[in-house]
Protein backbone atom coordinates (compact mmCIF):
# COMPACT_ATOMS: atom_id res chain seq x y z
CA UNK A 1 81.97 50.11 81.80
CA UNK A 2 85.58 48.49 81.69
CA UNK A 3 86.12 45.66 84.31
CA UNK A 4 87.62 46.55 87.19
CA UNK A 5 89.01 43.61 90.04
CA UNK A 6 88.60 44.36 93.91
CA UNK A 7 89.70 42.83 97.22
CA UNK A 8 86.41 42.29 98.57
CA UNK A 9 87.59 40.44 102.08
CA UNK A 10 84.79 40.85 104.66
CA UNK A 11 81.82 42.03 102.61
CA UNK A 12 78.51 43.03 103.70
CA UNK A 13 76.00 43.21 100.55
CA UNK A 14 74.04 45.69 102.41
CA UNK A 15 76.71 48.20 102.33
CA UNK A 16 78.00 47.11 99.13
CA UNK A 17 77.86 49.77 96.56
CA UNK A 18 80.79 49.86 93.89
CA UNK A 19 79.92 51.25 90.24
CA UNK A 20 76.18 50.18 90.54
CA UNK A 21 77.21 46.20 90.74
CA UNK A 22 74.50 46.19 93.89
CA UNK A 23 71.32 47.57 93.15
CA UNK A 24 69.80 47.18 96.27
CA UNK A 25 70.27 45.61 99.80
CA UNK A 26 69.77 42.42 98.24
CA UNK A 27 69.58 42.55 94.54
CA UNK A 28 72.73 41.89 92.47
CA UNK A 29 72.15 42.54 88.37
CA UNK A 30 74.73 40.11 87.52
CA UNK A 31 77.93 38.64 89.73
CA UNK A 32 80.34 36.78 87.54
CA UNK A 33 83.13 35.12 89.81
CA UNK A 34 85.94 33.47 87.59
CA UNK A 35 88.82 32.16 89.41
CA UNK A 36 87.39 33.00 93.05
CA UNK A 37 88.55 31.35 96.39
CA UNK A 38 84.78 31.49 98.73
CA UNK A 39 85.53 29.02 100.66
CA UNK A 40 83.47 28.77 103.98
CA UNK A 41 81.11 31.34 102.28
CA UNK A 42 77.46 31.58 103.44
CA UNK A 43 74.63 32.13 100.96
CA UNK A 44 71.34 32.43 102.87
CA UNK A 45 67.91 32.99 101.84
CA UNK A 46 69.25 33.55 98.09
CA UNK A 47 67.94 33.59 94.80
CA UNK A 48 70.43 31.69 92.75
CA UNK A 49 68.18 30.83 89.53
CA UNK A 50 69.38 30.59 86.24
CA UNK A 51 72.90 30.42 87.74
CA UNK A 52 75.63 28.59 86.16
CA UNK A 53 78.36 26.56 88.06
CA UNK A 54 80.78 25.68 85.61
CA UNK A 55 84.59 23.49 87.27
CA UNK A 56 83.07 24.57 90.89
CA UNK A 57 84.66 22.54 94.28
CA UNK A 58 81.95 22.15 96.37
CA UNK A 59 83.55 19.35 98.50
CA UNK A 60 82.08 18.92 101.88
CA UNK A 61 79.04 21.52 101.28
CA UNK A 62 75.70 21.70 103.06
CA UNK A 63 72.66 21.92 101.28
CA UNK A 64 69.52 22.68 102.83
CA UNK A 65 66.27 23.54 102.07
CA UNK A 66 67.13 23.84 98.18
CA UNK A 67 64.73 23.69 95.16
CA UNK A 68 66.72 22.24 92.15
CA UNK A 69 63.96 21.12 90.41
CA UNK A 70 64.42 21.10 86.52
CA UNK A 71 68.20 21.46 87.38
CA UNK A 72 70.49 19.51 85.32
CA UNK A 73 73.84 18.00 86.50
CA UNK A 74 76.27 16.59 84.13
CA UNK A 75 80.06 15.19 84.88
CA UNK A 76 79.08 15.13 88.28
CA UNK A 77 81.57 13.90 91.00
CA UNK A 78 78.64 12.45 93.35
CA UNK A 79 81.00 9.93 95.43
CA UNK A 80 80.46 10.02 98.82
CA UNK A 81 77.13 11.87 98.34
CA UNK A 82 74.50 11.45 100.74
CA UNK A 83 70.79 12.34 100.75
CA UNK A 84 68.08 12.28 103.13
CA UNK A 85 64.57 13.41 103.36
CA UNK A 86 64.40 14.19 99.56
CA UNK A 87 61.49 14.52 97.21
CA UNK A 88 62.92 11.84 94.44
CA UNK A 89 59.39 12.52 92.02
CA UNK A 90 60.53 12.53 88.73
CA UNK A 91 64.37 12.36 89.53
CA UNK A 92 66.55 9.96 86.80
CA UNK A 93 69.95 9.01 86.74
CA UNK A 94 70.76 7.95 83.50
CA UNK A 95 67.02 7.97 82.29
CA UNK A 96 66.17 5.65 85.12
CA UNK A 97 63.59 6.86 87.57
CA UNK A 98 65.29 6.88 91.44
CA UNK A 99 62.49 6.61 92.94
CA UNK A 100 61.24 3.43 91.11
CA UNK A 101 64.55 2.18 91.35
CA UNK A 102 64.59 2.85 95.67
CA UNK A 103 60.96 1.05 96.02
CA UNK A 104 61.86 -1.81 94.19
CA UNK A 105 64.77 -2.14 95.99
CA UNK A 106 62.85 -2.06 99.59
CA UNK A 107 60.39 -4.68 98.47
């Protein structure tokens, strides 16, 4: 199948059906979106595994309730970064334990 673009302002996944790209409600075989503006999009109650991010703005984004364990960040702007109630097991910066690093600092 050839690659095709669309305008897809406003769209509801549930009514989605172009080509086969949506094979159900909410199953998706494989979105690839190069060059996209989704800015103030919502993604809830997603699966996003295995997905790549590759020169993605996420300034000012909300993260909650996420699982990112075994993730792997690299060239990471984290400035102005802020994290609260997090499960910091086994989480290293730089091959240096957080955790370890946040109870010795609290002693």
């Amino acid at each position: 199948m050839p690659w095709r673009s669309w305008r897809l302002k406003d769209l509801c996944c549930e009514e989605a059906r172009k080509d086969g790209i949506w094979k159900s409600r909410t199953t998706a075989d494989r979105i690839i979106a190069d060059d996209a503006a989704l800015a103030d999009s919502t993604f809830d109650n997603v699966d996003l595994s295995r997905s790549k991010f590759h020169d993605a703005n996420m300034a000012n984004t909300d993260f909650r309730d996420i699982n990112l364990s075994g993730a792997t960040f690299r060239d990471i702007n984290l400035s102005n970064v802020e994290m609260q109630d997090c499960n910091l097991a086994g989480f290293r910066i730089n091959g240096i334990s957080v955790k370890d690093a946040l109870d010795a600092y609290e002693k």
